[in-house]
PDB file of N, CA and C in Angstrom:
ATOM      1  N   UNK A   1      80.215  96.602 112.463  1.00  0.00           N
ATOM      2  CA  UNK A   1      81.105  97.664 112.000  1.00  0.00           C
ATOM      3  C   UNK A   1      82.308  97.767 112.921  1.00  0.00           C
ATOM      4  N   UNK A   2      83.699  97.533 112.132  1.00  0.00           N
ATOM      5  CA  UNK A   2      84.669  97.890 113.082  1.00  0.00           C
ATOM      6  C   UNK A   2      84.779  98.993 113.496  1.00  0.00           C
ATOM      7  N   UNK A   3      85.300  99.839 114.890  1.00  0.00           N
ATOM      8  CA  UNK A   3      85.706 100.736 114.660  1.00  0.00           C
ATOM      9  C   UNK A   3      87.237 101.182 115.088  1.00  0.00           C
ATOM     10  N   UNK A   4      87.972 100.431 114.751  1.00  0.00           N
ATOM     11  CA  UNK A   4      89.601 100.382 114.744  1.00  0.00           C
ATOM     12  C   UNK A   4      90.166  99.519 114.046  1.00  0.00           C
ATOM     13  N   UNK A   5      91.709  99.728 113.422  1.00  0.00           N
ATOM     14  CA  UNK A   5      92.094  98.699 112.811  1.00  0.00           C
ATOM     15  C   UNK A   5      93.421  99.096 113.436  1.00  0.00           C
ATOM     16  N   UNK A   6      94.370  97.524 113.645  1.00  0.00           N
ATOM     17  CA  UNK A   6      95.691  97.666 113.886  1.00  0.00           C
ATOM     18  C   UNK A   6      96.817  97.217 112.939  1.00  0.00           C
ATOM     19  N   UNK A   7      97.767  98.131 112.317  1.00  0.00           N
ATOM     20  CA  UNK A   7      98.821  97.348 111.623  1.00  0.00           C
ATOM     21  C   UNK A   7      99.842  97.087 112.528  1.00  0.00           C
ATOM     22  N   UNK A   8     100.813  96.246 112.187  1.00  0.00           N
ATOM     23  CA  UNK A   8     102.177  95.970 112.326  1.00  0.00           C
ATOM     24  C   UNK A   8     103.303  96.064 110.841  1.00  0.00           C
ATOM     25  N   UNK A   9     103.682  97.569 111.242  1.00  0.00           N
ATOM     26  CA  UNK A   9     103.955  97.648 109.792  1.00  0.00           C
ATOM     27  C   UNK A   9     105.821  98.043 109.486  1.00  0.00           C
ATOM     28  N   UNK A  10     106.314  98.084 108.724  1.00  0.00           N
ATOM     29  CA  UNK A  10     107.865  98.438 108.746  1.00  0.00           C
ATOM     30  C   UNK A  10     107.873  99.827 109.516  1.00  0.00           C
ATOM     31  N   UNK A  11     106.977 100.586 109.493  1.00  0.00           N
ATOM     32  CA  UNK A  11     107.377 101.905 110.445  1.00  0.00           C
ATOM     33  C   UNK A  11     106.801 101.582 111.788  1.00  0.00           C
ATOM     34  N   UNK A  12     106.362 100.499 112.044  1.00  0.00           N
ATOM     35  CA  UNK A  12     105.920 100.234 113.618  1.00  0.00           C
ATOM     36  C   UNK A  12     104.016  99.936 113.076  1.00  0.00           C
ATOM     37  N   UNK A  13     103.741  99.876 114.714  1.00  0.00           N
ATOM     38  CA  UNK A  13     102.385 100.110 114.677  1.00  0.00           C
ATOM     39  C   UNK A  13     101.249 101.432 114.226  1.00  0.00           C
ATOM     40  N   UNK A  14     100.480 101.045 113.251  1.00  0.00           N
ATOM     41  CA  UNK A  14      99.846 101.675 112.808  1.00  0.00           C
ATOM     42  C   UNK A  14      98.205 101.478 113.517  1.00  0.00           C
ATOM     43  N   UNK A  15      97.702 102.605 114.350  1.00  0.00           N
ATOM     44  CA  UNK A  15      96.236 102.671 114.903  1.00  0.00           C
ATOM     45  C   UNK A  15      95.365 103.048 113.974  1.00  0.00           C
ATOM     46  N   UNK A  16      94.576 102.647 113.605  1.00  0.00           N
ATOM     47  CA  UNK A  16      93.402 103.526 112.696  1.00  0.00           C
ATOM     48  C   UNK A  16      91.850 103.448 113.513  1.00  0.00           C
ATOM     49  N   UNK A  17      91.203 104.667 114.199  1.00  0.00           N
ATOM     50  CA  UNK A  17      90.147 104.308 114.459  1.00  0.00           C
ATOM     51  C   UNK A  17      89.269 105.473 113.873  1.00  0.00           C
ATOM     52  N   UNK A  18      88.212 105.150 113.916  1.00  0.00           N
ATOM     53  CA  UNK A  18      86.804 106.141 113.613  1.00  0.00           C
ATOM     54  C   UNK A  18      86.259 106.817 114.920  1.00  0.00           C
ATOM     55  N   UNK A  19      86.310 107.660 115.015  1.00  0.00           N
ATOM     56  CA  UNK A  19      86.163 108.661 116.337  1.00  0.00           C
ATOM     57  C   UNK A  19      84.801 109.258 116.393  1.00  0.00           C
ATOM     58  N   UNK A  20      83.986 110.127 117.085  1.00  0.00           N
ATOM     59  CA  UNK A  20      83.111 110.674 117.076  1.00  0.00           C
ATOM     60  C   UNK A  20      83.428 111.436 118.451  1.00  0.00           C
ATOM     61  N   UNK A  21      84.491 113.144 117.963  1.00  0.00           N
ATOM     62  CA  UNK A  21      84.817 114.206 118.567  1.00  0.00           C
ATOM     63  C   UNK A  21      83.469 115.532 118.441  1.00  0.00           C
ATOM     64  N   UNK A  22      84.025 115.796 119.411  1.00  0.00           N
ATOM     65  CA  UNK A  22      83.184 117.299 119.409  1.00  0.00           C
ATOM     66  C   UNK A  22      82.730 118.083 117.987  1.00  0.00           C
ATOM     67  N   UNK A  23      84.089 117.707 117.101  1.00  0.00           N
ATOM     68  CA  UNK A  23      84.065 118.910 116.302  1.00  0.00           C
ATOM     69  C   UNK A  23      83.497 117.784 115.157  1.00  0.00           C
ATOM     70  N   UNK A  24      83.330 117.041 115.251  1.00  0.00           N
ATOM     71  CA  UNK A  24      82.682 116.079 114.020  1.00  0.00           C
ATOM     72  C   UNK A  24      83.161 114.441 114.343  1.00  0.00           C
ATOM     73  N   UNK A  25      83.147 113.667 113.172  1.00  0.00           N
ATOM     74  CA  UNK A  25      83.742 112.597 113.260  1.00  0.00           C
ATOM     75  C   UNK A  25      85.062 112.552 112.662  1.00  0.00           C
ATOM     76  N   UNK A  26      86.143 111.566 112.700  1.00  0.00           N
ATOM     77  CA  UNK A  26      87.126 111.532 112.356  1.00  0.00           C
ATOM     78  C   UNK A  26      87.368 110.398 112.049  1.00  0.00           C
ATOM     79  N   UNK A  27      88.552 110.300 111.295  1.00  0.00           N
ATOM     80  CA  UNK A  27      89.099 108.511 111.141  1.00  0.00           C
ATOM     81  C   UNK A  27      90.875 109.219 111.567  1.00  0.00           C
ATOM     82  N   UNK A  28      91.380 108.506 112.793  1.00  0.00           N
ATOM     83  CA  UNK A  28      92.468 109.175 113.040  1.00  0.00           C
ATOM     84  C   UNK A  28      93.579 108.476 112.885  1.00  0.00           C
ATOM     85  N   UNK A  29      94.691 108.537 112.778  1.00  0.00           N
ATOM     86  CA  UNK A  29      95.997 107.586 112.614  1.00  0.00           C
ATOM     87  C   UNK A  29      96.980 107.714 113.360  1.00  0.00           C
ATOM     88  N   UNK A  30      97.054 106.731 114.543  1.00  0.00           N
ATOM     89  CA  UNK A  30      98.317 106.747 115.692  1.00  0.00           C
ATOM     90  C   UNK A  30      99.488 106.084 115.015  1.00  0.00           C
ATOM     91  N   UNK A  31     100.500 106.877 115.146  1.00  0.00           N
ATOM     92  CA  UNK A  31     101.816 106.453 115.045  1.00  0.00           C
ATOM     93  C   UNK A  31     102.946 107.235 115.774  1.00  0.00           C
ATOM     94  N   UNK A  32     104.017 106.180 115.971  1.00  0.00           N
ATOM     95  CA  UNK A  32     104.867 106.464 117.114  1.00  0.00           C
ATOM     96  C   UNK A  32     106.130 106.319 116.144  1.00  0.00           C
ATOM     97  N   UNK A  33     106.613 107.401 115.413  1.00  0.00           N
ATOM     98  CA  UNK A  33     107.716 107.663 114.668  1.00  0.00           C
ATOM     99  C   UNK A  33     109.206 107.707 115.360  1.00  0.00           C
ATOM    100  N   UNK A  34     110.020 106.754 114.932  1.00  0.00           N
ATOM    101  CA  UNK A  34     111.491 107.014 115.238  1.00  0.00           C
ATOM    102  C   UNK A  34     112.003 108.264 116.021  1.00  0.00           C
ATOM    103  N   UNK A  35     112.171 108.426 117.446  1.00  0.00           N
ATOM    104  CA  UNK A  35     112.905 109.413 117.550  1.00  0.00           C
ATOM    105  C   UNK A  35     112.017 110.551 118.243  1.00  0.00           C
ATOM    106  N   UNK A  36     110.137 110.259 117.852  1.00  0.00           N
ATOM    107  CA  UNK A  36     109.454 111.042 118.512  1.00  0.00           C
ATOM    108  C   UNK A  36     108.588 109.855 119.612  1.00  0.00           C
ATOM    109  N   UNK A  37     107.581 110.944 120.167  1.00  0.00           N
ATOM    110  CA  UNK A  37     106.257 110.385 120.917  1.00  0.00           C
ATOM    111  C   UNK A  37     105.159 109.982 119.980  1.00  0.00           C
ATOM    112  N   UNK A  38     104.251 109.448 120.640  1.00  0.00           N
ATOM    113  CA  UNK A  38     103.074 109.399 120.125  1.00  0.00           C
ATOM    114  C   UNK A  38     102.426 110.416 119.148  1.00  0.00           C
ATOM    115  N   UNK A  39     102.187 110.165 117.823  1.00  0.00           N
ATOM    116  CA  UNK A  39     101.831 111.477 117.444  1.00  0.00           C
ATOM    117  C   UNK A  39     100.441 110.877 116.353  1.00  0.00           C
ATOM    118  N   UNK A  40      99.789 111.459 116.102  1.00  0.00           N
ATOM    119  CA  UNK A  40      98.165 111.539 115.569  1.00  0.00           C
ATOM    120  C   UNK A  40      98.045 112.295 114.270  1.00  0.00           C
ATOM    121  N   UNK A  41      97.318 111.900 113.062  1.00  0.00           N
ATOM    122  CA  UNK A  41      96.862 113.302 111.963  1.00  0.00           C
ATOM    123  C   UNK A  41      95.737 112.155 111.738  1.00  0.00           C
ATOM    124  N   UNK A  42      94.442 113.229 111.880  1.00  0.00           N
ATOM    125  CA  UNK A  42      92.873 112.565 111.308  1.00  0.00           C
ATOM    126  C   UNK A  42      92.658 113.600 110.040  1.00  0.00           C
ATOM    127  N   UNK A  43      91.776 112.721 109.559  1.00  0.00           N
ATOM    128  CA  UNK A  43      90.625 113.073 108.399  1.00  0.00           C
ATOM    129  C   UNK A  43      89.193 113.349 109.009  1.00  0.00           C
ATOM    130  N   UNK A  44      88.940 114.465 108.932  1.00  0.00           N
ATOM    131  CA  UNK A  44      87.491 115.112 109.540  1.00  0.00           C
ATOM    132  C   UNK A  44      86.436 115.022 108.552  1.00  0.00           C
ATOM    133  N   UNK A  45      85.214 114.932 109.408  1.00  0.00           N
ATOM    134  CA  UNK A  45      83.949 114.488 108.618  1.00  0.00           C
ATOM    135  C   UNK A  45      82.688 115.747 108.936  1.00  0.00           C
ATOM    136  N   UNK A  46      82.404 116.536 108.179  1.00  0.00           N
ATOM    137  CA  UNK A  46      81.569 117.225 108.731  1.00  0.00           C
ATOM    138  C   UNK A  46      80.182 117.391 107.904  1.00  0.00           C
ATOM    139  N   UNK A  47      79.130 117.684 108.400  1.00  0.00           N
ATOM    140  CA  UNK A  47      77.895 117.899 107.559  1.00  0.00           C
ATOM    141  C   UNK A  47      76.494 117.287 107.990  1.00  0.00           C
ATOM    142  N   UNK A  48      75.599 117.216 107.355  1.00  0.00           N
ATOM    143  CA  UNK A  48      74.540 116.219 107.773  1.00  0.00           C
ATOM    144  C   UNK A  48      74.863 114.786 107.211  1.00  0.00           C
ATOM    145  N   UNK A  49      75.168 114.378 106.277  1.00  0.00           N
ATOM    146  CA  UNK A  49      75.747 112.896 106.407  1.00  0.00           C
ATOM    147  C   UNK A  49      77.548 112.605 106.935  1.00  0.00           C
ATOM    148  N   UNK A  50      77.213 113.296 107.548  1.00  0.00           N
ATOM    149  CA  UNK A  50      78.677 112.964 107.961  1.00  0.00           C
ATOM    150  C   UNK A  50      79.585 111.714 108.463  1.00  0.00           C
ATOM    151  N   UNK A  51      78.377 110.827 108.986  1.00  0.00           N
ATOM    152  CA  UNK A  51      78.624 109.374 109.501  1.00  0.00           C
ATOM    153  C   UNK A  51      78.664 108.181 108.622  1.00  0.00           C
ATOM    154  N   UNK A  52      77.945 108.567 107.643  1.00  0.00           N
ATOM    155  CA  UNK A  52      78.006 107.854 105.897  1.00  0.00           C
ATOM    156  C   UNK A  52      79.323 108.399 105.364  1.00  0.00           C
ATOM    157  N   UNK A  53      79.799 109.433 105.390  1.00  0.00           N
ATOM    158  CA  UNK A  53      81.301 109.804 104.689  1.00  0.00           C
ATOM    159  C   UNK A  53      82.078 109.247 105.479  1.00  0.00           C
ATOM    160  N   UNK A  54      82.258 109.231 106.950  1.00  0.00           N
ATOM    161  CA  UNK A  54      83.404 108.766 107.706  1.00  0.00           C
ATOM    162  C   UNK A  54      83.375 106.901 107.631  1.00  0.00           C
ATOM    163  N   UNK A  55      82.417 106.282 107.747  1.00  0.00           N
ATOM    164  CA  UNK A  55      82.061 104.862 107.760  1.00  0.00           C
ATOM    165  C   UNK A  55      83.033 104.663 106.154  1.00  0.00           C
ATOM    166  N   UNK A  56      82.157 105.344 104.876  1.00  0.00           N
ATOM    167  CA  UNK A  56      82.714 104.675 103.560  1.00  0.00           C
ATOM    168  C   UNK A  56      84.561 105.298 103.881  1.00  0.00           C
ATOM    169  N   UNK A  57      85.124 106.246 104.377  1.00  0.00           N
ATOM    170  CA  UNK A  57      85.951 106.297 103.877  1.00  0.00           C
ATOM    171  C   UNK A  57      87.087 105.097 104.622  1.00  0.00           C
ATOM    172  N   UNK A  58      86.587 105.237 106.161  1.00  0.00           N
ATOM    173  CA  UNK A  58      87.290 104.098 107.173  1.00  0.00           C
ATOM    174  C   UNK A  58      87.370 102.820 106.667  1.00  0.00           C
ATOM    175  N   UNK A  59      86.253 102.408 105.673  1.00  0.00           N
ATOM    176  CA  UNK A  59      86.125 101.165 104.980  1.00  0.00           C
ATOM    177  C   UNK A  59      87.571 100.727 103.990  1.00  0.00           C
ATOM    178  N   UNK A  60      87.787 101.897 103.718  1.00  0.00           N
ATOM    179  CA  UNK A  60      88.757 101.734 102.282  1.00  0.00           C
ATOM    180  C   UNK A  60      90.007 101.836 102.886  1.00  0.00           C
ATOM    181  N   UNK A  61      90.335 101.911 104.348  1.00  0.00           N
ATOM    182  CA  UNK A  61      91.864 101.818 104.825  1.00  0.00           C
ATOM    183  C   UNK A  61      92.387 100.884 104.503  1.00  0.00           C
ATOM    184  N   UNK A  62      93.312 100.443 104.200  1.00  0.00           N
ATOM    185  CA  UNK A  62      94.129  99.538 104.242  1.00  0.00           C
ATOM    186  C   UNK A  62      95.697  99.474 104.883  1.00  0.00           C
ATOM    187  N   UNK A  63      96.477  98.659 105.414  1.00  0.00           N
ATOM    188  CA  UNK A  63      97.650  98.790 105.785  1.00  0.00           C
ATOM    189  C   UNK A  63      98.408  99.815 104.643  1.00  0.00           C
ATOM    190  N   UNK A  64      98.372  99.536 103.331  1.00  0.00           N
ATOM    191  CA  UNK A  64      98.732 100.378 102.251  1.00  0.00           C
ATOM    192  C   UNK A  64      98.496 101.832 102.749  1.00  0.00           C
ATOM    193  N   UNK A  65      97.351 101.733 102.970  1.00  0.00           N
ATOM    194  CA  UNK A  65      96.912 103.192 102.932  1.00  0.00           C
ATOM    195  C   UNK A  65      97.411 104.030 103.977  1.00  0.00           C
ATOM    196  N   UNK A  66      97.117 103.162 105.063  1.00  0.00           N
ATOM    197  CA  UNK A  66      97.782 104.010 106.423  1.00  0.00           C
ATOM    198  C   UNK A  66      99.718 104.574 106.456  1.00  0.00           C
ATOM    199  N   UNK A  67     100.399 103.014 106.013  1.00  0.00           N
ATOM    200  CA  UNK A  67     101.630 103.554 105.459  1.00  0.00           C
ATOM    201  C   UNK A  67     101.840 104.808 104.955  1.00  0.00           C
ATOM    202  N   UNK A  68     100.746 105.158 103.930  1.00  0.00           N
ATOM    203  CA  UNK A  68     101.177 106.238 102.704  1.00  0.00           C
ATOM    204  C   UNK A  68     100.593 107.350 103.915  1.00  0.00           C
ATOM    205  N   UNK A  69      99.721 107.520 104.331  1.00  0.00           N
ATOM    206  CA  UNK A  69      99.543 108.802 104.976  1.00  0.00           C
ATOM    207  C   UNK A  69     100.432 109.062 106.319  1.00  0.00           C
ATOM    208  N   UNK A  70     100.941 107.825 106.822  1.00  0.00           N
ATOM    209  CA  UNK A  70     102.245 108.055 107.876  1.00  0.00           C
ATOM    210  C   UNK A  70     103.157 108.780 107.653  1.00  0.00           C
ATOM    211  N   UNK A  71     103.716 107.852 106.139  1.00  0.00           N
ATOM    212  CA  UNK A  71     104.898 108.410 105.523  1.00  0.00           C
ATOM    213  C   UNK A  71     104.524 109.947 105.457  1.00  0.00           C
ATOM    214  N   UNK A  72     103.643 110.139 104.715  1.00  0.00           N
ATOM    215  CA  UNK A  72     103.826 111.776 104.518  1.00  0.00           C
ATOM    216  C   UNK A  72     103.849 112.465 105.588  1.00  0.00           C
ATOM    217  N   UNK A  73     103.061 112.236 107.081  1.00  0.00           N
ATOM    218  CA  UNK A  73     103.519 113.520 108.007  1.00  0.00           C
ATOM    219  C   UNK A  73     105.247 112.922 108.784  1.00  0.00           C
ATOM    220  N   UNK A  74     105.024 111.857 108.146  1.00  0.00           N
ATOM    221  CA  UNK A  74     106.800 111.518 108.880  1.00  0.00           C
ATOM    222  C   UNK A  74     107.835 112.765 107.685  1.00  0.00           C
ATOM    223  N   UNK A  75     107.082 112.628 106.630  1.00  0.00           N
ATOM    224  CA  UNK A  75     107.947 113.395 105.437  1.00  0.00           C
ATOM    225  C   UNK A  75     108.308 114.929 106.117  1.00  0.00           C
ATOM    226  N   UNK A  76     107.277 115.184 106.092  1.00  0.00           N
ATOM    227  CA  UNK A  76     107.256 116.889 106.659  1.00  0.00           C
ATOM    228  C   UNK A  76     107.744 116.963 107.863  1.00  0.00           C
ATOM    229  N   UNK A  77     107.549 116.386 108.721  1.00  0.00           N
ATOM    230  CA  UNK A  77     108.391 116.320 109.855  1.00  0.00           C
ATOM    231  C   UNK A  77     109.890 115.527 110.166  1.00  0.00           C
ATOM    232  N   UNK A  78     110.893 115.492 109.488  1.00  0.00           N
ATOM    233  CA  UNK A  78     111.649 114.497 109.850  1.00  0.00           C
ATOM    234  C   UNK A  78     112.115 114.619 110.728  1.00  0.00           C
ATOM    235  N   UNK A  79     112.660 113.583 111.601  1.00  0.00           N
ATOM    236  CA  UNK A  79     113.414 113.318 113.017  1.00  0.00           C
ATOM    237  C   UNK A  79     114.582 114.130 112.638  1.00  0.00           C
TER     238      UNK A  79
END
């Protein structure tokens, strides 16, 4: 089981890893947007299967995918 993936993508590098925080598990997304720092937005996993929801959903990332959820907190936030 991986638990990170790296893009190289038109908005830069894209981090994707599967975490296991305090407050549950996560699948989190590093990106370093034009103009800012380092900045992070995860998807939280909580419950008694919670490690079966975070595994299937980390599975289905794709460079596609990570793009589209970049773009959107780049959206709301613009430089």
């Amino acid at each position: 089981m991986n638990f990170a993936k790296l893009y190289d993508t038109e908005l830069g590098q894209i981090l994707v890893k599967l975490e296991d925080e305090d407050e549950g598990l996560e699948v989190r997304y590093y990106f370093v947007p034009e103009g800012l720092g380092l900045c992070s937005v995860a998807v939280k996993f909580e419950g008694d299967d919670n490690w079966e929801k975070a595994e299937k959903y980390f599975k289905t990332v794709t460079e596609e995918k990570s793009i589209e959820v970049v773009k959107e907190v780049i959206d709301i936030f613009p430089t």
